[in-house]
N, C-alpha and C. Protein backbone atom coordinates (compact mmCIF):
# COMPACT_ATOMS: atom_id res chain seq x y z
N UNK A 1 -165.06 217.07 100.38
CA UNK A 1 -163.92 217.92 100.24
C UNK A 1 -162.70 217.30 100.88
N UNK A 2 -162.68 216.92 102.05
CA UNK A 2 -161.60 215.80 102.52
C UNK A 2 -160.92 215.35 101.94
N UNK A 3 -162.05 213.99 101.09
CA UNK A 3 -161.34 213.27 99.90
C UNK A 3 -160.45 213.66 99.13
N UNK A 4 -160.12 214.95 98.14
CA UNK A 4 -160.35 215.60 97.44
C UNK A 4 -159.08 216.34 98.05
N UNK A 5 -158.82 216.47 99.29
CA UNK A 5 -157.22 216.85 99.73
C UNK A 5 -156.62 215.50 99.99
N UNK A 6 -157.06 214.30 100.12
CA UNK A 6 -156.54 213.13 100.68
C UNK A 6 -155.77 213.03 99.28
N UNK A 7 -156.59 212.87 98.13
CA UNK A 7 -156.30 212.42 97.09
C UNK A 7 -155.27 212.78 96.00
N UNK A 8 -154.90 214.36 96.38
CA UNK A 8 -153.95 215.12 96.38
C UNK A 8 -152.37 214.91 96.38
N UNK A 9 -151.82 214.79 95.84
CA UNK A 9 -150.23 214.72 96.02
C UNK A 9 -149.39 215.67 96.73
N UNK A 10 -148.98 215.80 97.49
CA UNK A 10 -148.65 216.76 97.82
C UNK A 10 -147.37 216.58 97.75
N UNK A 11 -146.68 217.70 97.14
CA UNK A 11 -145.24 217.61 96.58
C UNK A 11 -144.17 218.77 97.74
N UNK A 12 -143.67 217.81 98.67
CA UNK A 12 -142.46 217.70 99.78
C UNK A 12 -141.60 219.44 99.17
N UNK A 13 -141.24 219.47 98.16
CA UNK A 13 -140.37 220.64 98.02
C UNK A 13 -140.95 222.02 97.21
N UNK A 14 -142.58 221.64 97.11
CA UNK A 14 -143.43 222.88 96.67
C UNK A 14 -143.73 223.56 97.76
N UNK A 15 -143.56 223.30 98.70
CA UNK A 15 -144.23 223.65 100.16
C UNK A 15 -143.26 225.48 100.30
N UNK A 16 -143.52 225.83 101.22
CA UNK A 16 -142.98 227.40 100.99
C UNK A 16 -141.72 227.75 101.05
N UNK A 17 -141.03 228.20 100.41
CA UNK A 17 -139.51 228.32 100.66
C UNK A 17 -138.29 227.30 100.20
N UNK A 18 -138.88 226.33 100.00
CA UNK A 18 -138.25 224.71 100.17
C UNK A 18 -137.54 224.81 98.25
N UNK A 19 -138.76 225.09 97.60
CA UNK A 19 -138.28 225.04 96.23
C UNK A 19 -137.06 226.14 95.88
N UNK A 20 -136.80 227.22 96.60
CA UNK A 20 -135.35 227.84 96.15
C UNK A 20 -134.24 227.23 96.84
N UNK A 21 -134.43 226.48 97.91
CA UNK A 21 -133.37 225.83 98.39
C UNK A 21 -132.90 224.64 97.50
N UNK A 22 -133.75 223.78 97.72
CA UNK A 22 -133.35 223.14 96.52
C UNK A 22 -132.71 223.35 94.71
N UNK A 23 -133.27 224.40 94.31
CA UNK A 23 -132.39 225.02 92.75
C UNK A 23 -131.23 225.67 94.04
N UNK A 24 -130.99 226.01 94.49
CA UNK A 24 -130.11 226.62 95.31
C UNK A 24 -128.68 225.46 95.40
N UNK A 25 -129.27 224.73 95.77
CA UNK A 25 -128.86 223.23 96.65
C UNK A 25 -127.83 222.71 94.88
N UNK A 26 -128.85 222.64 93.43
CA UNK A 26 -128.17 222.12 92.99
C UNK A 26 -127.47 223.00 91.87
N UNK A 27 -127.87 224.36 91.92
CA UNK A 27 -126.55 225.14 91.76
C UNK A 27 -125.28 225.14 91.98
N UNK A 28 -125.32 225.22 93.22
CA UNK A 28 -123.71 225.19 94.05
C UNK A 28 -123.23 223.61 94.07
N UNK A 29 -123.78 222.35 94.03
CA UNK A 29 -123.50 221.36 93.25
C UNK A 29 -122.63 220.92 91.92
N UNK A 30 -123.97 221.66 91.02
CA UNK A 30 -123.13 222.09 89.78
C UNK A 30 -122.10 223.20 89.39
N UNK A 31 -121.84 223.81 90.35
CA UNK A 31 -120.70 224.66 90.03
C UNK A 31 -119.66 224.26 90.57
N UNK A 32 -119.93 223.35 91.82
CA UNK A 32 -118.57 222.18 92.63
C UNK A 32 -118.22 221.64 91.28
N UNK A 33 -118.96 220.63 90.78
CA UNK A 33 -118.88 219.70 90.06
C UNK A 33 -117.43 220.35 88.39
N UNK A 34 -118.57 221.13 88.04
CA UNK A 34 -117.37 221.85 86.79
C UNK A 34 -116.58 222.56 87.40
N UNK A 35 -115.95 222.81 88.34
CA UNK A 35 -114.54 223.11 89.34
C UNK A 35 -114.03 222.37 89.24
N UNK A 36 -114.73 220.88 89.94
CA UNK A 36 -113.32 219.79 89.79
C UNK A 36 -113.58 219.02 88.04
N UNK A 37 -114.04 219.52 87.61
CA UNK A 37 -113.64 218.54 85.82
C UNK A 37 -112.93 219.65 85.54
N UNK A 38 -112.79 220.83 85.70
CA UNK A 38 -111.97 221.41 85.06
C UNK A 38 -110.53 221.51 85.99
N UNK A 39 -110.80 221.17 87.06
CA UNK A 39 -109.31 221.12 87.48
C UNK A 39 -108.63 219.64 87.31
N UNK A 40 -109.40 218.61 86.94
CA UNK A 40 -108.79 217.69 86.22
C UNK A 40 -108.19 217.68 84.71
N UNK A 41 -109.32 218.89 83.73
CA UNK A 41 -109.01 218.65 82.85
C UNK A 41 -107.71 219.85 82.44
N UNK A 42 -107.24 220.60 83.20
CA UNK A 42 -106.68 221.65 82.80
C UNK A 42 -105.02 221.09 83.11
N UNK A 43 -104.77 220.19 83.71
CA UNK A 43 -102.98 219.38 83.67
C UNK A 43 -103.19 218.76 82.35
N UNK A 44 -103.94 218.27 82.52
CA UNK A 44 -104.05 216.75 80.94
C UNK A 44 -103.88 217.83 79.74
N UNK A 45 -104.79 218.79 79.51
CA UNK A 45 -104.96 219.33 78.66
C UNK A 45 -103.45 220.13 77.95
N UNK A 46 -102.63 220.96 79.37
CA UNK A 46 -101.73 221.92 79.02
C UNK A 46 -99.99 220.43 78.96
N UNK A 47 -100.52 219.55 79.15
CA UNK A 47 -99.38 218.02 78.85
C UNK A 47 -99.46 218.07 77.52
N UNK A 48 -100.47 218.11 77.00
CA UNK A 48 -100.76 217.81 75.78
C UNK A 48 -100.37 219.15 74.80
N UNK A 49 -100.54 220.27 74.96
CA UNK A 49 -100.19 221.48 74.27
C UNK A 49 -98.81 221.44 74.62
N UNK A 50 -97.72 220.81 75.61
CA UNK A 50 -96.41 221.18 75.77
C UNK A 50 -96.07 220.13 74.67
N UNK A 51 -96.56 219.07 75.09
CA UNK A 51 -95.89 218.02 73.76
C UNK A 51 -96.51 218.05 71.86
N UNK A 52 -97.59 218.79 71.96
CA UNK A 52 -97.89 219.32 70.53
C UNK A 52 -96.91 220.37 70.35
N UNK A 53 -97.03 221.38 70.83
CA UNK A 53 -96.13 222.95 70.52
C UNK A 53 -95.20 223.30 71.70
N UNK A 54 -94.04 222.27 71.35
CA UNK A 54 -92.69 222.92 72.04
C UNK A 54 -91.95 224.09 71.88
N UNK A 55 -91.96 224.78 72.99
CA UNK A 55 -91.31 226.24 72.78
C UNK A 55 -89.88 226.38 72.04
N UNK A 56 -89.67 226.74 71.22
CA UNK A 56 -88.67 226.97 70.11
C UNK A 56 -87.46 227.68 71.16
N UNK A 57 -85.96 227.53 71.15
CA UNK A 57 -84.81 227.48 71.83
C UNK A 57 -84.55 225.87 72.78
N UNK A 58 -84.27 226.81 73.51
CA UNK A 58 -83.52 225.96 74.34
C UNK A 58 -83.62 226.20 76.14
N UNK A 59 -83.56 224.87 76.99
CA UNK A 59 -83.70 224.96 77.97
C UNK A 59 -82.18 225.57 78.86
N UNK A 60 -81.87 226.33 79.62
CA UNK A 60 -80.19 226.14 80.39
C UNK A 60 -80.79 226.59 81.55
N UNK A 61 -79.29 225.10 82.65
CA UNK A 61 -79.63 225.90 83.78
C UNK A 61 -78.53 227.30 84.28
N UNK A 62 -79.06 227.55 84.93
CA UNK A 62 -78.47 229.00 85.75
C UNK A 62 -78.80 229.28 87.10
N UNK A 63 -77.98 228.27 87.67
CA UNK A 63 -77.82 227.88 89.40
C UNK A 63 -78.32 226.83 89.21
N UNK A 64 -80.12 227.17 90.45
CA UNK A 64 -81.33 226.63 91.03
C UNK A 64 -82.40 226.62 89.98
N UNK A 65 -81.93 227.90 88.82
CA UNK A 65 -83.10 228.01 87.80
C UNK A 65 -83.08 227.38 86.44
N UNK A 66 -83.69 227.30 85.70
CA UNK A 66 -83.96 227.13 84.39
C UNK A 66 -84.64 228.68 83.39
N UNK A 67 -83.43 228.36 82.63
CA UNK A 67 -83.97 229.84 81.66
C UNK A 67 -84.20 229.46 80.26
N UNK A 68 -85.31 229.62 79.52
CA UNK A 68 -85.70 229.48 78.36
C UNK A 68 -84.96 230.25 77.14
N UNK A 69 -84.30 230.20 76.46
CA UNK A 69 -83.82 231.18 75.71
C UNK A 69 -83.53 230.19 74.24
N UNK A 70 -84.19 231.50 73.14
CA UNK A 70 -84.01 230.80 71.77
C UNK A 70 -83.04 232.20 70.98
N UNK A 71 -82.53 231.49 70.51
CA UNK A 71 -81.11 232.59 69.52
C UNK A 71 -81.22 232.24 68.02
N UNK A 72 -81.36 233.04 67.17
CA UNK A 72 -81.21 233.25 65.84
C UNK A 72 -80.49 233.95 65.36
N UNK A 73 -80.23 233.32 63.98
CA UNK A 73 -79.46 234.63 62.98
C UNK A 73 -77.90 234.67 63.30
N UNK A 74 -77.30 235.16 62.74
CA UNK A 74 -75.61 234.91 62.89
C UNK A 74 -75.16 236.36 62.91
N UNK A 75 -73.71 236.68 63.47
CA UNK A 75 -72.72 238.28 63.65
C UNK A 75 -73.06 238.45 64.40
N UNK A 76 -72.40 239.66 64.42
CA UNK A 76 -71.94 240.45 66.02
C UNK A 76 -72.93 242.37 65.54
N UNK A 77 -73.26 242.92 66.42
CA UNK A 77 -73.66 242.66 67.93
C UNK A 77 -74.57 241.11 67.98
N UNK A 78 -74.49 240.92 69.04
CA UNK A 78 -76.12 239.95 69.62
C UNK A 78 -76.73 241.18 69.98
N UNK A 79 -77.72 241.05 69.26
CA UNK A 79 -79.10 241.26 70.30
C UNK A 79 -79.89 240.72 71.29
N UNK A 80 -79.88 241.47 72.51
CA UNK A 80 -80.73 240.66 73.39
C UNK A 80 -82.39 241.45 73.35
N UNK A 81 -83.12 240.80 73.33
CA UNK A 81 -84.62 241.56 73.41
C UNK A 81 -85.43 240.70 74.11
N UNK A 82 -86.04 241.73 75.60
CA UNK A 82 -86.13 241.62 76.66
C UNK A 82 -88.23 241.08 76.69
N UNK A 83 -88.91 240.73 76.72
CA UNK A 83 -90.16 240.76 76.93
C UNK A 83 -89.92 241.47 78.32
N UNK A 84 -90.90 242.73 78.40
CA UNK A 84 -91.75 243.29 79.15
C UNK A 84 -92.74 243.08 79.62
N UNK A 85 -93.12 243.65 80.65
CA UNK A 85 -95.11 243.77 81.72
C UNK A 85 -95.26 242.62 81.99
N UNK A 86 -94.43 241.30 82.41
CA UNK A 86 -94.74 239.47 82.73
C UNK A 86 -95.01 238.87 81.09
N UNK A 87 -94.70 239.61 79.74
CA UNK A 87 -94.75 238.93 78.92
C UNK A 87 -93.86 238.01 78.54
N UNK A 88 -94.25 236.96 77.64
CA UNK A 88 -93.26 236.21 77.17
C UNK A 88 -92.26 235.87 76.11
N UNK A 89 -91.44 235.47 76.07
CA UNK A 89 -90.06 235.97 74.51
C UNK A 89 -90.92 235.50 73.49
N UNK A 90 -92.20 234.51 73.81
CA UNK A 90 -92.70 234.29 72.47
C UNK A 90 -93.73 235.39 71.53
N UNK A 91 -93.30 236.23 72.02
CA UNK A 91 -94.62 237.29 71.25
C UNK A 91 -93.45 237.99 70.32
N UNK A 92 -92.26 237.90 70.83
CA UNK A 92 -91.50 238.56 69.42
C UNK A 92 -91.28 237.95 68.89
N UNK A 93 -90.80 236.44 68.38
CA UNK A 93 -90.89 235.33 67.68
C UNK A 93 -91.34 235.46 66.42
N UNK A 94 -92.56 236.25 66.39
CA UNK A 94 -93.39 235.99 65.21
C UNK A 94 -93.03 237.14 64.69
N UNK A 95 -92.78 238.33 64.14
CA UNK A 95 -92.19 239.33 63.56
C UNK A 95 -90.89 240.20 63.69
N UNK A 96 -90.38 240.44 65.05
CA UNK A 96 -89.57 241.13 65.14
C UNK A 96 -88.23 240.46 65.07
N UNK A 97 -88.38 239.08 65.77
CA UNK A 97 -86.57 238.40 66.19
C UNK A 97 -86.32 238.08 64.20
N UNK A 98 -87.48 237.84 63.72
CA UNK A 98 -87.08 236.95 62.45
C UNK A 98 -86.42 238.16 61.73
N UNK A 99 -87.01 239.10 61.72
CA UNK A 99 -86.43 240.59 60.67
C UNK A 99 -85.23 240.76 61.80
N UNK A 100 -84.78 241.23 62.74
CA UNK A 100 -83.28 241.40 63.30
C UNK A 100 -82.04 240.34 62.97
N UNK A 101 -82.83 239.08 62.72
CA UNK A 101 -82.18 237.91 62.78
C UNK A 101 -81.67 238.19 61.40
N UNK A 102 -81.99 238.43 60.40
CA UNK A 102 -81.39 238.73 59.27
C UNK A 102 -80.12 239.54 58.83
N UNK A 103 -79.96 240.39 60.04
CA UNK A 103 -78.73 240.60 59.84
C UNK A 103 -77.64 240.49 61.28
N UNK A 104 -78.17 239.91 62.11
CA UNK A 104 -77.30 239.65 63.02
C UNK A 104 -77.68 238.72 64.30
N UNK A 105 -76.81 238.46 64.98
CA UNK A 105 -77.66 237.19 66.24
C UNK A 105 -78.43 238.14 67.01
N UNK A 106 -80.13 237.51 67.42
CA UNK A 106 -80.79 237.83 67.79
C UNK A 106 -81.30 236.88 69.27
N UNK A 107 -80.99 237.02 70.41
CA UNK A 107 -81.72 236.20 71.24
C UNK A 107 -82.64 236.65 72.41
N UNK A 108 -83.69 235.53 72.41
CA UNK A 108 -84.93 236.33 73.61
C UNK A 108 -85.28 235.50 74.52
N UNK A 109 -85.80 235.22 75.79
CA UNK A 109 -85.43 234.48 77.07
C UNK A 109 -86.35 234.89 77.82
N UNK A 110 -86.43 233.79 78.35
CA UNK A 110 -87.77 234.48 79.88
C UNK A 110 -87.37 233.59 80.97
């Protein structure tokens, strides 16, 4: 019977307790790991979406700041239309500035 435990392998991280530390160990590893690829990949990535899809207007400064603002459509009044709740001027872009713009200047800014 000796033999027979001699001959045995005995595996270092089957022993009691040892095996959740280790999946433990390379959990939090792998969740370091896709933290930093994604905090590498998330500058590269949003470089690349500014230079594919440039925001439509125009850049001006105003002081210290920079204000985004795009204007359409021609006459008087201007319209100014404001994005609300931290949204951005680009959500009216797509339906509303284009129908105002039709009959008069329309501009939106963030």
């Amino acid at each position: 019977m000796n033999n027979q435990n001699q001959n045995r392998k005995i595996n270092p991280f089957k022993s009691k307790g040892q095996g959740c530390l280790v999946w433990l160990v390379r959990i939090v590893a792998s969740i370091i790991v896709l933290a930093l690829v994604g905090a590498v990949y998330e500058p590269i990535a949003e470089a690349a979406d500014v230079k594919a899809y440039p925001p439509p207007g125009q850049l001006v400064d105003v002081g210290d700041h920079r204000l985004h603002i795009n204007c359409t459509g021609t006459g008087s009044p201007t319209v100014v239309i404001e994005a609300g709740l931290g949204d951005w001027s680009i959500s009216w872009a797509g339906y509303v500035q284009p129908e105002v713009a039709k009959t008069t200047r329309v501009c939106t800014y963030d």
